[in-house]
PDB file of N, CA and C in Angstrom:
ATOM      1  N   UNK A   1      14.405  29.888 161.230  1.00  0.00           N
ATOM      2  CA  UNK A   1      13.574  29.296 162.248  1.00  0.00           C
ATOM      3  C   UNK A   1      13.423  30.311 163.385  1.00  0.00           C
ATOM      4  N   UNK A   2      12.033  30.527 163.786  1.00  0.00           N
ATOM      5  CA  UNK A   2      11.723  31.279 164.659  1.00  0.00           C
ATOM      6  C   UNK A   2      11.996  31.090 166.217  1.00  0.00           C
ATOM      7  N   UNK A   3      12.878  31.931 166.802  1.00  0.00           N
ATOM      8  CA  UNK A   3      12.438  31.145 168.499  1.00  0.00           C
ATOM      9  C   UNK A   3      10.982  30.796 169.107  1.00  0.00           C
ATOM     10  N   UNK A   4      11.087  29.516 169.761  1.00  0.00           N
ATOM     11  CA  UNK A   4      10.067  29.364 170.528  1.00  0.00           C
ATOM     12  C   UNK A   4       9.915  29.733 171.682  1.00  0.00           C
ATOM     13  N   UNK A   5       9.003  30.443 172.346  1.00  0.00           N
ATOM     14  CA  UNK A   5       8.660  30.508 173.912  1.00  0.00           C
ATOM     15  C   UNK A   5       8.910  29.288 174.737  1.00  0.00           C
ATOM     16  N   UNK A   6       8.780  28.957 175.775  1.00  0.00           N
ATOM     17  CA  UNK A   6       8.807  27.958 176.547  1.00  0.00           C
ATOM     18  C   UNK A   6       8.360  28.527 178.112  1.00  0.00           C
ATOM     19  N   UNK A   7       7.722  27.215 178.077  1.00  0.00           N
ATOM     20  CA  UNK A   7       7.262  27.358 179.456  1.00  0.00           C
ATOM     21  C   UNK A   7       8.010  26.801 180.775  1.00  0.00           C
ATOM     22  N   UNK A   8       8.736  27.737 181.495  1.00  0.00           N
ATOM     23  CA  UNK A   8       9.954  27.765 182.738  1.00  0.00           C
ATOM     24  C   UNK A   8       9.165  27.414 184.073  1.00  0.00           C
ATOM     25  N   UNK A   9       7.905  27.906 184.504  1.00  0.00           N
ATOM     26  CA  UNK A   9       7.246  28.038 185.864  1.00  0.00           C
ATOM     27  C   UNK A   9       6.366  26.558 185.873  1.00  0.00           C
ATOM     28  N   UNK A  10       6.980  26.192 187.443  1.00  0.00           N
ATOM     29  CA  UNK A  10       5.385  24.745 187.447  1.00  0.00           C
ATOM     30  C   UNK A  10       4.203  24.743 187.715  1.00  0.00           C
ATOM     31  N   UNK A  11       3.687  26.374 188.147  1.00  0.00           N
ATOM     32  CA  UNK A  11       2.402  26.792 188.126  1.00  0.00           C
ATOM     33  C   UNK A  11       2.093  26.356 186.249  1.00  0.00           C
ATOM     34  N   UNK A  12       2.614  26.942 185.168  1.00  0.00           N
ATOM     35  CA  UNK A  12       1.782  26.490 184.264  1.00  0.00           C
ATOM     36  C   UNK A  12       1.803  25.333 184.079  1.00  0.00           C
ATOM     37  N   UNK A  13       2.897  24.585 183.764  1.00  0.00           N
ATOM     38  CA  UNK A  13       2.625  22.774 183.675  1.00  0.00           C
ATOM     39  C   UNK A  13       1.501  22.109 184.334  1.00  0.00           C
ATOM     40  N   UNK A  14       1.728  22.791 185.751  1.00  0.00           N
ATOM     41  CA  UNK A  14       0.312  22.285 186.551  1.00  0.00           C
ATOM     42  C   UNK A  14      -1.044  22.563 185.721  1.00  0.00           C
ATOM     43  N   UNK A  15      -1.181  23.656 185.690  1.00  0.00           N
ATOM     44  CA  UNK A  15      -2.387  24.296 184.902  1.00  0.00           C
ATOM     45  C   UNK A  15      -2.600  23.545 183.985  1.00  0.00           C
ATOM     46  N   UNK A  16      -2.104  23.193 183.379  1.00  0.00           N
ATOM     47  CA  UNK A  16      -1.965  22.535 181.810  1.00  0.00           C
ATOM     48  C   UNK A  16      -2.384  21.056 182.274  1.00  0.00           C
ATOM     49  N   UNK A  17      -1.889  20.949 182.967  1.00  0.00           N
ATOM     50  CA  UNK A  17      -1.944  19.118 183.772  1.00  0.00           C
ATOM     51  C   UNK A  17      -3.427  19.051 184.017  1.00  0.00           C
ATOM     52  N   UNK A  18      -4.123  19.876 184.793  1.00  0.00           N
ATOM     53  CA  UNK A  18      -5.025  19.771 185.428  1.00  0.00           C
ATOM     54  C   UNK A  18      -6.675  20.387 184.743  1.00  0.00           C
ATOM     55  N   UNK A  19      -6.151  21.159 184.114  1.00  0.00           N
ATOM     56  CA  UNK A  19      -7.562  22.113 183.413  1.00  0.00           C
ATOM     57  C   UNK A  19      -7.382  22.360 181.633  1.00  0.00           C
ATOM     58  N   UNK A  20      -6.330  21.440 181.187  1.00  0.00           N
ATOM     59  CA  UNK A  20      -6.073  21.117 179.675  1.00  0.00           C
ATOM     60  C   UNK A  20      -6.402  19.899 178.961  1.00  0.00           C
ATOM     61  N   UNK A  21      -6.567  20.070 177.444  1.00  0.00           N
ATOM     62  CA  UNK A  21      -7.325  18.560 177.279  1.00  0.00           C
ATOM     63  C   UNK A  21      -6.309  18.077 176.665  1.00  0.00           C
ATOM     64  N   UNK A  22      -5.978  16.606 177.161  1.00  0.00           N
ATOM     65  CA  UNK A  22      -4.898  15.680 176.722  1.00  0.00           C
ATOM     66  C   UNK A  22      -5.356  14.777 175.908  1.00  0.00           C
ATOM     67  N   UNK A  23      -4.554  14.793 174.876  1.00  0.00           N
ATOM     68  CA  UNK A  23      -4.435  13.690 173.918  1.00  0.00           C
ATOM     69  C   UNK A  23      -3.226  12.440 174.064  1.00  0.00           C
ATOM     70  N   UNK A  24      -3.813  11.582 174.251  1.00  0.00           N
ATOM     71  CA  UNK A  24      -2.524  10.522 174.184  1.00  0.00           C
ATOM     72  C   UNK A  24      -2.305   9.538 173.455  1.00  0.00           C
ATOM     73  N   UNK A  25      -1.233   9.003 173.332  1.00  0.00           N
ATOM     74  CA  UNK A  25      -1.026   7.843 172.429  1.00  0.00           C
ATOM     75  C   UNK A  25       0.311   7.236 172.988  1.00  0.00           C
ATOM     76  N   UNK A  26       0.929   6.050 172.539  1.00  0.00           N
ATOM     77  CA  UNK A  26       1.999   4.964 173.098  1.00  0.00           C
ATOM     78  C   UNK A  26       3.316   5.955 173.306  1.00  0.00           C
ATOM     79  N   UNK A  27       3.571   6.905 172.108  1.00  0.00           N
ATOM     80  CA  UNK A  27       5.003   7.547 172.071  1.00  0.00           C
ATOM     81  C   UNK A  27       4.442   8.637 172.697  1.00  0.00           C
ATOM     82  N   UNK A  28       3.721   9.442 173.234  1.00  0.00           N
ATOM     83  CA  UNK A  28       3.379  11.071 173.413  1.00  0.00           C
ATOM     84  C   UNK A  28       2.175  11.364 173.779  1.00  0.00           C
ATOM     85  N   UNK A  29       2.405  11.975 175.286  1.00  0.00           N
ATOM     86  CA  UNK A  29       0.494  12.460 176.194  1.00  0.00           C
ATOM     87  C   UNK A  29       1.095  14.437 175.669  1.00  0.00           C
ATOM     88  N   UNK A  30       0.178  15.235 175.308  1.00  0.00           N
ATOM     89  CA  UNK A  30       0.114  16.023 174.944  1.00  0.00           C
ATOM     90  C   UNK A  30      -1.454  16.917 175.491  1.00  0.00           C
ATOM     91  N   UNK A  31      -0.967  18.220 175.961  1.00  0.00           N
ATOM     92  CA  UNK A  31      -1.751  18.545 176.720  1.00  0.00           C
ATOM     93  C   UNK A  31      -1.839  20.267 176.236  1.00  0.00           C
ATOM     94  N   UNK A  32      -3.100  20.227 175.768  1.00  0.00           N
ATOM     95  CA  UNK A  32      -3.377  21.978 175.291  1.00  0.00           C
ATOM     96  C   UNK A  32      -4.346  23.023 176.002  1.00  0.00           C
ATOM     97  N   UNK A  33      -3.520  24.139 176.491  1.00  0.00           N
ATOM     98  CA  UNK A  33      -4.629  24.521 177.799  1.00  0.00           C
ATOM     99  C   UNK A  33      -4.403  26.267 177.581  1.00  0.00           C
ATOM    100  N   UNK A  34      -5.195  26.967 177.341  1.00  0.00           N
ATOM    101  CA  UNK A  34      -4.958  28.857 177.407  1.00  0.00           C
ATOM    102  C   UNK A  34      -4.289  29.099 178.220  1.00  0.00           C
ATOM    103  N   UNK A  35      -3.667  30.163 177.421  1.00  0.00           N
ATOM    104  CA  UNK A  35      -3.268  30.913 178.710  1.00  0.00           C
ATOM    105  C   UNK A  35      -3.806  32.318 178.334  1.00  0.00           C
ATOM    106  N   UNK A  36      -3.045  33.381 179.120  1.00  0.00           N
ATOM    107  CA  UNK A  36      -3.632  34.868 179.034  1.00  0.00           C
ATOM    108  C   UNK A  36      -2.250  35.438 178.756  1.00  0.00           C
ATOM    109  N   UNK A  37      -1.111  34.835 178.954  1.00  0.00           N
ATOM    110  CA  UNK A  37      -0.072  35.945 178.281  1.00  0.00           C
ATOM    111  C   UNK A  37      -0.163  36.574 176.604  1.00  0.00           C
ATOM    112  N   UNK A  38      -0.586  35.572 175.809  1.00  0.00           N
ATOM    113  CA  UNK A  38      -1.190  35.909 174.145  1.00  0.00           C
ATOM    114  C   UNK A  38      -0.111  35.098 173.656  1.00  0.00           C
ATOM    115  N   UNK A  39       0.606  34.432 173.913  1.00  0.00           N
ATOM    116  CA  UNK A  39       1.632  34.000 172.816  1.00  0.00           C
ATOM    117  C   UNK A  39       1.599  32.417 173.034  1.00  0.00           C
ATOM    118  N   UNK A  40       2.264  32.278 171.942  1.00  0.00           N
ATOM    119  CA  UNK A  40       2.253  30.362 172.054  1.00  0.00           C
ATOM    120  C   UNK A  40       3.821  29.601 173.025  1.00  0.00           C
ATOM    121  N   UNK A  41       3.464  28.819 173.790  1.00  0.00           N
ATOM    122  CA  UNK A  41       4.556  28.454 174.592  1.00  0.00           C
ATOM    123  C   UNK A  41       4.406  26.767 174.416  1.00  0.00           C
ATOM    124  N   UNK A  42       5.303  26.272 175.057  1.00  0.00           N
ATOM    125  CA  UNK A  42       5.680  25.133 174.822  1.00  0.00           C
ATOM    126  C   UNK A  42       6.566  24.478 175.866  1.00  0.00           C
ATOM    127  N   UNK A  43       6.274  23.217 176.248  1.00  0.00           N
ATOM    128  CA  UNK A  43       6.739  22.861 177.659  1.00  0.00           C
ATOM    129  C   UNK A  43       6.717  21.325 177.545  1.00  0.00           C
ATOM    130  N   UNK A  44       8.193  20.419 177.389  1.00  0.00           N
ATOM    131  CA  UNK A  44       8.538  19.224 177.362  1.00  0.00           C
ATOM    132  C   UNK A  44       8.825  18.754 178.693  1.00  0.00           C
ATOM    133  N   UNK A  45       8.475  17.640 178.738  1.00  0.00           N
ATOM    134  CA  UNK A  45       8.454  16.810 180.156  1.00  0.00           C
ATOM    135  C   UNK A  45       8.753  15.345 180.450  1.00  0.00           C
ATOM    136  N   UNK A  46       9.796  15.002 180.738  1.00  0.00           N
ATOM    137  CA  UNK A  46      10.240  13.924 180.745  1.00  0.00           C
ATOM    138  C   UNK A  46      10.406  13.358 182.221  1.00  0.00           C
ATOM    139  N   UNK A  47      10.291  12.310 182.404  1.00  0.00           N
ATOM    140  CA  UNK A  47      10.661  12.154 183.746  1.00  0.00           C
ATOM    141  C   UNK A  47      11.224  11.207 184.094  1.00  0.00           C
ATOM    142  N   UNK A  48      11.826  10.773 185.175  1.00  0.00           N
ATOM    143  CA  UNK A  48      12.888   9.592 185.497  1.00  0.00           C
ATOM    144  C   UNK A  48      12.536   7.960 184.887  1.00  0.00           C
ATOM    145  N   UNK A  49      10.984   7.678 184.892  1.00  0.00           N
ATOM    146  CA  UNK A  49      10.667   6.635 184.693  1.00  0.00           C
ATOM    147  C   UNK A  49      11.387   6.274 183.242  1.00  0.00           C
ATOM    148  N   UNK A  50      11.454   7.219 181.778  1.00  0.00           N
ATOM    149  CA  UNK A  50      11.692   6.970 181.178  1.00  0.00           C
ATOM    150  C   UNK A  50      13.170   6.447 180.409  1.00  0.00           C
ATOM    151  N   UNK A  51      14.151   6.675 181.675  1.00  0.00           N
ATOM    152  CA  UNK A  51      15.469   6.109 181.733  1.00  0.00           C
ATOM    153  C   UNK A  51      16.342   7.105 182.484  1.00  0.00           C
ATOM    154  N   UNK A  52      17.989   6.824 182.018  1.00  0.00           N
ATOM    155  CA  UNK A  52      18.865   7.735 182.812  1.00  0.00           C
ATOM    156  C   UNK A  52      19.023   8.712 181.814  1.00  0.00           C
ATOM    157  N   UNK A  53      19.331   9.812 181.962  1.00  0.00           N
ATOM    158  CA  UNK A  53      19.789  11.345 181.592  1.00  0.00           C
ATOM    159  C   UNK A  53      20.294  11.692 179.902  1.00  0.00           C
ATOM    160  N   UNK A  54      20.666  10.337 179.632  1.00  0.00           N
ATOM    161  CA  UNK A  54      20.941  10.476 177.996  1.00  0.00           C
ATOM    162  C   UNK A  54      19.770  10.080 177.651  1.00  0.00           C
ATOM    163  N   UNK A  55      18.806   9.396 177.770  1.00  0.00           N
ATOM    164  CA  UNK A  55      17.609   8.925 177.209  1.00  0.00           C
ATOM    165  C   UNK A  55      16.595   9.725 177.354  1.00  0.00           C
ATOM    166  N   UNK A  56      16.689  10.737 178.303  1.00  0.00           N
ATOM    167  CA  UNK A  56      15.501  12.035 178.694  1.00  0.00           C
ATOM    168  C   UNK A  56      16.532  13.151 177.881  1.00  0.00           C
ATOM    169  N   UNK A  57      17.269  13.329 177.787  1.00  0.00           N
ATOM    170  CA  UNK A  57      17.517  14.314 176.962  1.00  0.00           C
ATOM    171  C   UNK A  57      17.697  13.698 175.095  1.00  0.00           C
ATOM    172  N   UNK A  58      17.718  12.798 174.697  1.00  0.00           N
ATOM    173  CA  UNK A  58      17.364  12.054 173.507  1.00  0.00           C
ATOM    174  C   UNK A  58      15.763  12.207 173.451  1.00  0.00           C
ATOM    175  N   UNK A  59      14.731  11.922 174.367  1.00  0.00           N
ATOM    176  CA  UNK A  59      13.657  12.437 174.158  1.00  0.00           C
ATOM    177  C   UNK A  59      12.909  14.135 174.188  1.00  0.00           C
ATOM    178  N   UNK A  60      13.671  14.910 174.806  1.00  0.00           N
ATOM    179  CA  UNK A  60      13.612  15.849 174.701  1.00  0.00           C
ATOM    180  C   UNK A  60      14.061  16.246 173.057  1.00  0.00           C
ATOM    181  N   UNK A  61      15.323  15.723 172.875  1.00  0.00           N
ATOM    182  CA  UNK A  61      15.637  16.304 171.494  1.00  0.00           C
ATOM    183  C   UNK A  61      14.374  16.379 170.160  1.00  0.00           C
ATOM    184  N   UNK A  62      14.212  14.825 170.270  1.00  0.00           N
ATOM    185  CA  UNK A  62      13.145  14.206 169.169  1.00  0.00           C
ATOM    186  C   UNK A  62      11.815  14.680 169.244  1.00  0.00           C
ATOM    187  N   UNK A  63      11.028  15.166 170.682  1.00  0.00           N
ATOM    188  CA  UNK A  63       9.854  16.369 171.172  1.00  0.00           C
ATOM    189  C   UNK A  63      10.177  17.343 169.963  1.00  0.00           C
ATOM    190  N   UNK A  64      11.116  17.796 170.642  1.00  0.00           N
ATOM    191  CA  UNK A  64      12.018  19.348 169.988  1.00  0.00           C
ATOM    192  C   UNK A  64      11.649  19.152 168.729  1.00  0.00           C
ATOM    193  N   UNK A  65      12.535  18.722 167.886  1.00  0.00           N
ATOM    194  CA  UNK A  65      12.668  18.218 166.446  1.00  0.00           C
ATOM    195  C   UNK A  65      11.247  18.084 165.575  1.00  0.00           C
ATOM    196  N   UNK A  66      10.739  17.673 165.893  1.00  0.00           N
ATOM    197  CA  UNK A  66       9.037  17.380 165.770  1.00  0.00           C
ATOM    198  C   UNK A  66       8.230  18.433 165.953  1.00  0.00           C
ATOM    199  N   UNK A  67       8.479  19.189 166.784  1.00  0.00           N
ATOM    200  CA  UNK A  67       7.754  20.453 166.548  1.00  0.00           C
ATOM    201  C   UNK A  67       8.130  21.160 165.755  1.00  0.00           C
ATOM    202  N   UNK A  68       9.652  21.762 165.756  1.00  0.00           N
ATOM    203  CA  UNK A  68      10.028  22.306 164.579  1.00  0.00           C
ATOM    204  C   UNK A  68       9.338  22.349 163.371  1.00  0.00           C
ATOM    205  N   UNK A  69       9.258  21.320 163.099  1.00  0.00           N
ATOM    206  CA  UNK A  69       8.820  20.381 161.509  1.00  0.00           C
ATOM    207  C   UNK A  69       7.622  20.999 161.654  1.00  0.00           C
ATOM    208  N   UNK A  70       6.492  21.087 163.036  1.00  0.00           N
ATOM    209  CA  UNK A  70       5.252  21.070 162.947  1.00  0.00           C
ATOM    210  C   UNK A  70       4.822  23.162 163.293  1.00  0.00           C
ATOM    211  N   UNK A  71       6.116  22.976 163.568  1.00  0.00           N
ATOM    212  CA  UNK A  71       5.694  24.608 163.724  1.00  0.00           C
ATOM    213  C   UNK A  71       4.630  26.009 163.098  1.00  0.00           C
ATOM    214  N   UNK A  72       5.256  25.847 161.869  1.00  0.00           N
ATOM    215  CA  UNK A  72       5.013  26.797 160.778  1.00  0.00           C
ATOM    216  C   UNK A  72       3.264  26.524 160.908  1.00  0.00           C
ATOM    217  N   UNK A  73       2.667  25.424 160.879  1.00  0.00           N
ATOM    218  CA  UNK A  73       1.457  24.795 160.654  1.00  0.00           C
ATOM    219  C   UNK A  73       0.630  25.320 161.958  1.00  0.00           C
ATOM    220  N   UNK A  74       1.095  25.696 162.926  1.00  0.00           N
ATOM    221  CA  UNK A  74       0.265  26.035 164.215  1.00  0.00           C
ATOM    222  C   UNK A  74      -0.267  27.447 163.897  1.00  0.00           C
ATOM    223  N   UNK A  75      -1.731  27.597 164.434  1.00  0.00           N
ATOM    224  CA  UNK A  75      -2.412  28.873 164.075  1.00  0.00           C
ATOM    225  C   UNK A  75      -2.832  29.112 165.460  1.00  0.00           C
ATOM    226  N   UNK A  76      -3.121  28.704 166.451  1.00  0.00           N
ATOM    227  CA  UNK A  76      -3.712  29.428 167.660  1.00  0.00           C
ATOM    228  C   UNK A  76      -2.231  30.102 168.365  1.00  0.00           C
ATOM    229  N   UNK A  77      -2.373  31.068 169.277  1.00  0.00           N
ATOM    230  CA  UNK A  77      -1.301  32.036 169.968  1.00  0.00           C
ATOM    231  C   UNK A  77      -1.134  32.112 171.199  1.00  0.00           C
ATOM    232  N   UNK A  78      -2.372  32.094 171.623  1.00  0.00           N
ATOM    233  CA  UNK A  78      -2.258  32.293 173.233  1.00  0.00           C
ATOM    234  C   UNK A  78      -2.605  30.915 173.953  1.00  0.00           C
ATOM    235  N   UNK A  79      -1.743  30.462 173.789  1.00  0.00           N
ATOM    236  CA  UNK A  79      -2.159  28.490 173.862  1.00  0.00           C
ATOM    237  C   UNK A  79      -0.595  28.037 174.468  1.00  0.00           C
ATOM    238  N   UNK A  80      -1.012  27.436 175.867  1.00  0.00           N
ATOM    239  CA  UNK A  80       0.328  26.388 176.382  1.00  0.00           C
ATOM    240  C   UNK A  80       0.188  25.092 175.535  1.00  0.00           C
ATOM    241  N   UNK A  81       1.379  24.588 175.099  1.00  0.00           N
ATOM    242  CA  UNK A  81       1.497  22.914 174.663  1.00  0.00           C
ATOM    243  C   UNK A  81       2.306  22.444 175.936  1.00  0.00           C
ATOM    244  N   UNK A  82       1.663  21.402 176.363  1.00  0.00           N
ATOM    245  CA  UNK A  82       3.136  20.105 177.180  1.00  0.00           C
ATOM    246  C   UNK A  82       2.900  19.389 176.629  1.00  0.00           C
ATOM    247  N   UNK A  83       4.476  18.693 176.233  1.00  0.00           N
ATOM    248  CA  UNK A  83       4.313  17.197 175.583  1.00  0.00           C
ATOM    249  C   UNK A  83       5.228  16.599 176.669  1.00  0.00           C
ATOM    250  N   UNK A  84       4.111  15.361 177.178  1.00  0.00           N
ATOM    251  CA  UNK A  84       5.332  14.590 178.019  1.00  0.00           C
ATOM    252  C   UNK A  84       5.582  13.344 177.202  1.00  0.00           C
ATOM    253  N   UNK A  85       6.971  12.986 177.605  1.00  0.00           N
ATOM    254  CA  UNK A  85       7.285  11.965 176.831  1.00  0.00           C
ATOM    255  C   UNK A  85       6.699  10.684 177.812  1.00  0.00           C
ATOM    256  N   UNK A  86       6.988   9.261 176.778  1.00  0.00           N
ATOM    257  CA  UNK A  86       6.063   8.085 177.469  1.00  0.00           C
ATOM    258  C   UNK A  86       7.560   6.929 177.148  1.00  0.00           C
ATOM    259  N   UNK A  87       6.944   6.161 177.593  1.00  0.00           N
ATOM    260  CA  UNK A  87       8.505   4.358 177.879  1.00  0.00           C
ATOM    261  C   UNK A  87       8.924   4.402 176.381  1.00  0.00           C
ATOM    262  N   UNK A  88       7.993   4.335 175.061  1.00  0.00           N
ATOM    263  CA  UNK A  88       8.520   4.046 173.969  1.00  0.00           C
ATOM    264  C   UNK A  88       9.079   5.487 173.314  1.00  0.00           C
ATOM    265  N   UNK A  89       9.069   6.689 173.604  1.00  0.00           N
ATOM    266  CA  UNK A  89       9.889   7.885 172.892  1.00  0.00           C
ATOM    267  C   UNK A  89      10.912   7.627 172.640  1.00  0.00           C
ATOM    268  N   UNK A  90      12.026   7.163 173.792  1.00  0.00           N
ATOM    269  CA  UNK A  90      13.676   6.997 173.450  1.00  0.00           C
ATOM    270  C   UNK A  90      14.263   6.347 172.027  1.00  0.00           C
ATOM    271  N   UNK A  91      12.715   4.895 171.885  1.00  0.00           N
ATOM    272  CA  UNK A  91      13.531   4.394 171.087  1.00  0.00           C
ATOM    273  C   UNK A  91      12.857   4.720 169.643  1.00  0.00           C
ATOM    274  N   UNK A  92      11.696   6.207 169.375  1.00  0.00           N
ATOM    275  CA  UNK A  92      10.723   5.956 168.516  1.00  0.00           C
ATOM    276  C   UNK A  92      12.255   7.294 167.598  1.00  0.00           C
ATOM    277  N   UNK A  93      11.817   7.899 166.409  1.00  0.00           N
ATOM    278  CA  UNK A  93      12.163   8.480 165.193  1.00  0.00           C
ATOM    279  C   UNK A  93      11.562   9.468 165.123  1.00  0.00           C
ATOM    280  N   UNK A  94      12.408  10.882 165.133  1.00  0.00           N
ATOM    281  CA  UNK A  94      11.544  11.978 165.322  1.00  0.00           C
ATOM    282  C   UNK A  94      10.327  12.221 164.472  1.00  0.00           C
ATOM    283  N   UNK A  95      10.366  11.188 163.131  1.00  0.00           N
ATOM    284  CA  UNK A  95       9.369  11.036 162.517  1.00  0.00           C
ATOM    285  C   UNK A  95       8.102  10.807 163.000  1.00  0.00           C
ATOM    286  N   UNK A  96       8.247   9.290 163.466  1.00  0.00           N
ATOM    287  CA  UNK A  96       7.029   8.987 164.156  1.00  0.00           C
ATOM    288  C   UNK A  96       6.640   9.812 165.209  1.00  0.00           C
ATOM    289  N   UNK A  97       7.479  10.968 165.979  1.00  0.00           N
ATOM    290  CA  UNK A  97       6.651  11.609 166.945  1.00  0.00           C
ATOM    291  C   UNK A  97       5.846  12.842 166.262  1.00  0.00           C
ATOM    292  N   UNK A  98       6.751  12.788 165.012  1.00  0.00           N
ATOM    293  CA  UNK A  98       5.986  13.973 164.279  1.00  0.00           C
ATOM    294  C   UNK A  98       3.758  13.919 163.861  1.00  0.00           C
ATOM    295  N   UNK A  99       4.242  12.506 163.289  1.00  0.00           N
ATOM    296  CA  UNK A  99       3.016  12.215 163.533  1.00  0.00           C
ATOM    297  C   UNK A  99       1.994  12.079 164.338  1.00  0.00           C
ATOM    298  N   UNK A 100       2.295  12.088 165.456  1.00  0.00           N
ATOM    299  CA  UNK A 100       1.941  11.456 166.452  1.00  0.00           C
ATOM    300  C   UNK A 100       1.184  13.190 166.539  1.00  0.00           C
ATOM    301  N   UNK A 101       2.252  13.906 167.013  1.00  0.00           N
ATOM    302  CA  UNK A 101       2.007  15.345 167.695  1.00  0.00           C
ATOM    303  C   UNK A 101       1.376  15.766 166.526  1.00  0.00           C
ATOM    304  N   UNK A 102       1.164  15.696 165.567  1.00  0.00           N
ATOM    305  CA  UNK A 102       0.920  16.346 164.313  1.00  0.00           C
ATOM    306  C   UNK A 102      -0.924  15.694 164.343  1.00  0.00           C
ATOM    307  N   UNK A 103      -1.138  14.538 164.815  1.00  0.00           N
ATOM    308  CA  UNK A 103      -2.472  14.027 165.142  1.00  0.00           C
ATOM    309  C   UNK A 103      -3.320  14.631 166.382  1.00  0.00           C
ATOM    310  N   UNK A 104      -2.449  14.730 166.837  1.00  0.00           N
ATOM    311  CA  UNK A 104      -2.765  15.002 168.691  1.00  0.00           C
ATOM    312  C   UNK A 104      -3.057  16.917 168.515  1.00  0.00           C
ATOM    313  N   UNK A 105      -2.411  17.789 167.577  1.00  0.00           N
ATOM    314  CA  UNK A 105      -3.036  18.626 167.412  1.00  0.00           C
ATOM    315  C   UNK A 105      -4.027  19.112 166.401  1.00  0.00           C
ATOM    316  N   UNK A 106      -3.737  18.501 165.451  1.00  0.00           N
ATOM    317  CA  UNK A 106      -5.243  18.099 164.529  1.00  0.00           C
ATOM    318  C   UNK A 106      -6.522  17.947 165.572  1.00  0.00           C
ATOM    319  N   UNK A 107      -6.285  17.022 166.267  1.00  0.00           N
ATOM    320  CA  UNK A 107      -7.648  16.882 166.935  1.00  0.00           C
ATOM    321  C   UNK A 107      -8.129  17.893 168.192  1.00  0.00           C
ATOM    322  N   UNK A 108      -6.865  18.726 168.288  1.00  0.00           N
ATOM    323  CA  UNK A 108      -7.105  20.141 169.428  1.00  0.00           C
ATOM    324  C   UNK A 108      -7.462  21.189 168.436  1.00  0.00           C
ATOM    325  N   UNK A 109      -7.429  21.034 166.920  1.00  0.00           N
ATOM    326  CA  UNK A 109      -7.717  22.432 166.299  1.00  0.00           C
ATOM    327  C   UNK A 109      -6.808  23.021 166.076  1.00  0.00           C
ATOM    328  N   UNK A 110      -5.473  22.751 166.126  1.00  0.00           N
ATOM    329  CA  UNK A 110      -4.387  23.923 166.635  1.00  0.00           C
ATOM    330  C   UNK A 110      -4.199  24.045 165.223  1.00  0.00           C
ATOM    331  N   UNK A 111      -3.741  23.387 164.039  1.00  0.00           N
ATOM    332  CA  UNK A 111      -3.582  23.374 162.741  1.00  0.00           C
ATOM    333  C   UNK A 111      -4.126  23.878 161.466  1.00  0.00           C
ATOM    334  N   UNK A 112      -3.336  24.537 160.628  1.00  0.00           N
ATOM    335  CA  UNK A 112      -4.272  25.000 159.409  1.00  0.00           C
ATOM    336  C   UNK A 112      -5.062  24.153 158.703  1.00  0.00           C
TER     337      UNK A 112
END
């Protein structure tokens, strides 16, 4: 398994927030926006609403996990992903987010 990039700065999240096109659904808002560094990055986002600290890092995991799976399948490079998580992630199956994200970039193109 290859390392992934990730996106550290809140200038890009913002960027991504604001001038990227989001796909959403009940488990996962997902947001795909260029960048100019050339490489593919990736940026999970959870936030307090969705519980206390074991339940944002349980959704972080299952994000994680789900891409993995969906990795190999991504063809664009110079492309930010954020996936923020939503109320039902904690209790969904990294399965079902697989799908989910696996739809949500189907319909951005990102996929072979």
């Amino acid at each position: 398994m290859k390392k992934i990039s990730t996106i550290t700065d809140n200038n890009s999240f913002l960027r991504a927030y604001k001038k990227g096109k989001s796909f959403v659904s009940p488990e996962l808002v997902t947001y795909v926006n260029k960048n100019k560094i050339g490489n593919l990055r990736i940026g999970i986002t959870t936030s307090k609403k969705i519980g206390n600290a074991v339940q944002r890092a349980r959704c972080r995991r299952i994000i994680r996990e789900a891409y993995y799976k969906l990795s190999s399948e991504v063809t664009e490079s110079n492309t930010d992903i954020v996936f923020v998580a939503r109320q039902k992630t904690p209790y969904k199956k990294s399965t079902d987010i697989y799908t989910c994200m696996k739809k949500h970039l189907q319909s951005a193109g990102m996929l072979k």
